[in-house]
N, C-alpha and C. Protein backbone atom coordinates (compact mmCIF):
# COMPACT_ATOMS: atom_id res chain seq x y z
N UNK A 1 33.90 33.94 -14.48
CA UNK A 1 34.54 35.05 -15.16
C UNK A 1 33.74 36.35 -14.95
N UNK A 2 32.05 36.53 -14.75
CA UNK A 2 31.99 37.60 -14.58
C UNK A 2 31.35 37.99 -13.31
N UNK A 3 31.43 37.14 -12.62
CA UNK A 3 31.80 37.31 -11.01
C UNK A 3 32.82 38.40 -10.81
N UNK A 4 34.40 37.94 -11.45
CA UNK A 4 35.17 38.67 -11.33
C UNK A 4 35.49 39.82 -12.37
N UNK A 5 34.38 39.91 -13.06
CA UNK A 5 34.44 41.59 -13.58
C UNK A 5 33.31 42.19 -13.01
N UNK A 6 32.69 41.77 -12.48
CA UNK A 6 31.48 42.63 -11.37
C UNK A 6 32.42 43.15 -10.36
N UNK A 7 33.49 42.22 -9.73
CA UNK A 7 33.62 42.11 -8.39
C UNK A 7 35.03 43.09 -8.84
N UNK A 8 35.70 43.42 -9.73
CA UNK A 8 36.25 44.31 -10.01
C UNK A 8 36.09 45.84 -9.97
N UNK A 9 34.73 46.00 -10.88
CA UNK A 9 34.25 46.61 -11.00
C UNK A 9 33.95 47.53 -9.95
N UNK A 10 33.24 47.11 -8.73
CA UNK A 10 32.84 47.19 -7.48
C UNK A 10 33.56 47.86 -6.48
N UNK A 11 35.52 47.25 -6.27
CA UNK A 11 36.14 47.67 -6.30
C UNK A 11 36.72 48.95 -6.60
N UNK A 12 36.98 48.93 -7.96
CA UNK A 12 37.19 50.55 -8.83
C UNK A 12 35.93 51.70 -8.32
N UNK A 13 34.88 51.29 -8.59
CA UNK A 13 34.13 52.18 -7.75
C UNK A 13 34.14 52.70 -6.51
N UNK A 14 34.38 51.99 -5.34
CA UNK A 14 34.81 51.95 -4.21
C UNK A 14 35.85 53.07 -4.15
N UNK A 15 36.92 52.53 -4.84
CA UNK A 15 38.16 53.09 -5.05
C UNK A 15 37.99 54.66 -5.01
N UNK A 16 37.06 54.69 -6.20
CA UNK A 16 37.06 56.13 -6.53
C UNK A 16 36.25 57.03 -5.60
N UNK A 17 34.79 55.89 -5.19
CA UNK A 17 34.34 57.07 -4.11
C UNK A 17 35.13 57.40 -2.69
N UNK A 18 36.36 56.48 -2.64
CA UNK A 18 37.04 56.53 -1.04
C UNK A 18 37.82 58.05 -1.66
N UNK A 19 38.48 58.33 -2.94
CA UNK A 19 39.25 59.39 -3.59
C UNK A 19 38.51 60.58 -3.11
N UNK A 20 37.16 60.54 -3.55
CA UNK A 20 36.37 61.60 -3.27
C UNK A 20 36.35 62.37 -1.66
N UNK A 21 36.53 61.44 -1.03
CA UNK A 21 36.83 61.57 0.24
C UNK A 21 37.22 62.14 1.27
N UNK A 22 38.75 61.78 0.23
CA UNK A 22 40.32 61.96 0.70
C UNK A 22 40.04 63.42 1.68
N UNK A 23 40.89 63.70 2.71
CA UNK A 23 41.10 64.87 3.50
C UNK A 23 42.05 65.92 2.91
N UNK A 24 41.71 66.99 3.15
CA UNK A 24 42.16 68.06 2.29
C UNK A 24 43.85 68.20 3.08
N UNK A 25 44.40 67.23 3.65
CA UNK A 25 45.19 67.27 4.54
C UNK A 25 46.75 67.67 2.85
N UNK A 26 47.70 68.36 3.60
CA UNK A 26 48.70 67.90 3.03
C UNK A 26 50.01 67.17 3.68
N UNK A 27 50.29 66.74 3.16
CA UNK A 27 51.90 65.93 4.04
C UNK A 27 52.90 66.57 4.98
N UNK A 28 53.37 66.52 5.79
CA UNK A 28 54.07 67.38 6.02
C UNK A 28 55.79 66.44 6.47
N UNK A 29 56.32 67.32 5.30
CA UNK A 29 57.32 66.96 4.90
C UNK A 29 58.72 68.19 4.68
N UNK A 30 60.19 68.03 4.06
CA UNK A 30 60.32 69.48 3.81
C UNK A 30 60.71 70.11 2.65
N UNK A 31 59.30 69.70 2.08
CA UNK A 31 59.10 70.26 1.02
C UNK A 31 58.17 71.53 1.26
N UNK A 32 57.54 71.16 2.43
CA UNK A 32 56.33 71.36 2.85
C UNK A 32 56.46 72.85 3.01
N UNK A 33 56.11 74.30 1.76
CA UNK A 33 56.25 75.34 2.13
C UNK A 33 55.52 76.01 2.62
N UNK A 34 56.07 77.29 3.59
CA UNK A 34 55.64 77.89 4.42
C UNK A 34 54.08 78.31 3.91
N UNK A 35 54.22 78.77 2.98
CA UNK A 35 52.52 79.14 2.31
C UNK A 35 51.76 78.30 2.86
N UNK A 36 51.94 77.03 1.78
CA UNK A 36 51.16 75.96 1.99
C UNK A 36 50.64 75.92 3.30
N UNK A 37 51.71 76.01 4.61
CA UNK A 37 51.02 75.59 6.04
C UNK A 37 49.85 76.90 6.40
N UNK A 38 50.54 78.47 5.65
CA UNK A 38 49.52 78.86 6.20
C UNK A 38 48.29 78.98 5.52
N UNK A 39 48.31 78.50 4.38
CA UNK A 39 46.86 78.75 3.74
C UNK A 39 46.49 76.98 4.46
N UNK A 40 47.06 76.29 4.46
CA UNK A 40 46.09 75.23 5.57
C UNK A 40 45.32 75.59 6.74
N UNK A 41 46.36 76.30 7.64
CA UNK A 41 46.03 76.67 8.91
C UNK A 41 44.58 77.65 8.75
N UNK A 42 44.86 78.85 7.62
CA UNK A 42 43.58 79.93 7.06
C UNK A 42 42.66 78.74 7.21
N UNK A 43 42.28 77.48 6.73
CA UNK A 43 41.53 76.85 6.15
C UNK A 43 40.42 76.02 7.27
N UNK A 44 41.38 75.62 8.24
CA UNK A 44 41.04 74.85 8.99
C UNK A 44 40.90 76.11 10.50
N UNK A 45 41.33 77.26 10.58
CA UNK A 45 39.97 77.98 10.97
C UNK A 45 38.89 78.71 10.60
N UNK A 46 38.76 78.68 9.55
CA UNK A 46 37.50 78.95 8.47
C UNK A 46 36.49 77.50 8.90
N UNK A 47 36.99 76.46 8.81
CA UNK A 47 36.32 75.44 8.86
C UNK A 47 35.29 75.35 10.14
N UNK A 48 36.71 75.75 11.49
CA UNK A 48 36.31 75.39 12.55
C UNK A 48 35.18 76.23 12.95
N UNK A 49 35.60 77.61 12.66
CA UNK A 49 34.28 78.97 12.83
C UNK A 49 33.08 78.46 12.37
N UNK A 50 32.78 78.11 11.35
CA UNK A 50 32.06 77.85 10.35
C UNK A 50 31.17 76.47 11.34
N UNK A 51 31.77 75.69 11.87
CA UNK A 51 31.12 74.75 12.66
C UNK A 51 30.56 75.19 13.76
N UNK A 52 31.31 76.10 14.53
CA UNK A 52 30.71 76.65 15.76
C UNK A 52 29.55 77.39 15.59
N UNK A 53 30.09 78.10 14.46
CA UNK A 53 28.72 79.33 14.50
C UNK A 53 27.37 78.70 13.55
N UNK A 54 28.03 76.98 13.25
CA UNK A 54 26.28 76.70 12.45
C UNK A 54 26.03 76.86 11.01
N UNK A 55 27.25 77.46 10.20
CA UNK A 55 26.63 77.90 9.01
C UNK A 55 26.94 76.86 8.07
């Protein structure tokens, strides 16, 4: 029995640090409004600059 509330436990943790994770991605679907894509797009060349230049 507490095998399997350790081994639960363990799990849920897991769980939550994979959440932490998650990619800032959103779905793209068509719901999917125009904003949204461009404050993604803003985002992910902010990101990319930001890698090149080191900071």
């Amino acid at each position: 029995m507490q095998i399997l509330v350790i081994y639960q436990a363990i799990v849920s943790y897991l769980k939550s640090v994979r959440e932490g994770f998650d990619g800032p991605h959103l779905p793209m679907d068509s719901d999917y409004s125009f904003e949204a894509r461009q404050r993604e797009a803003e985002r992910r060349r902010n990101a990319q600059a930001t890698r090149l230049l080191g900071l």
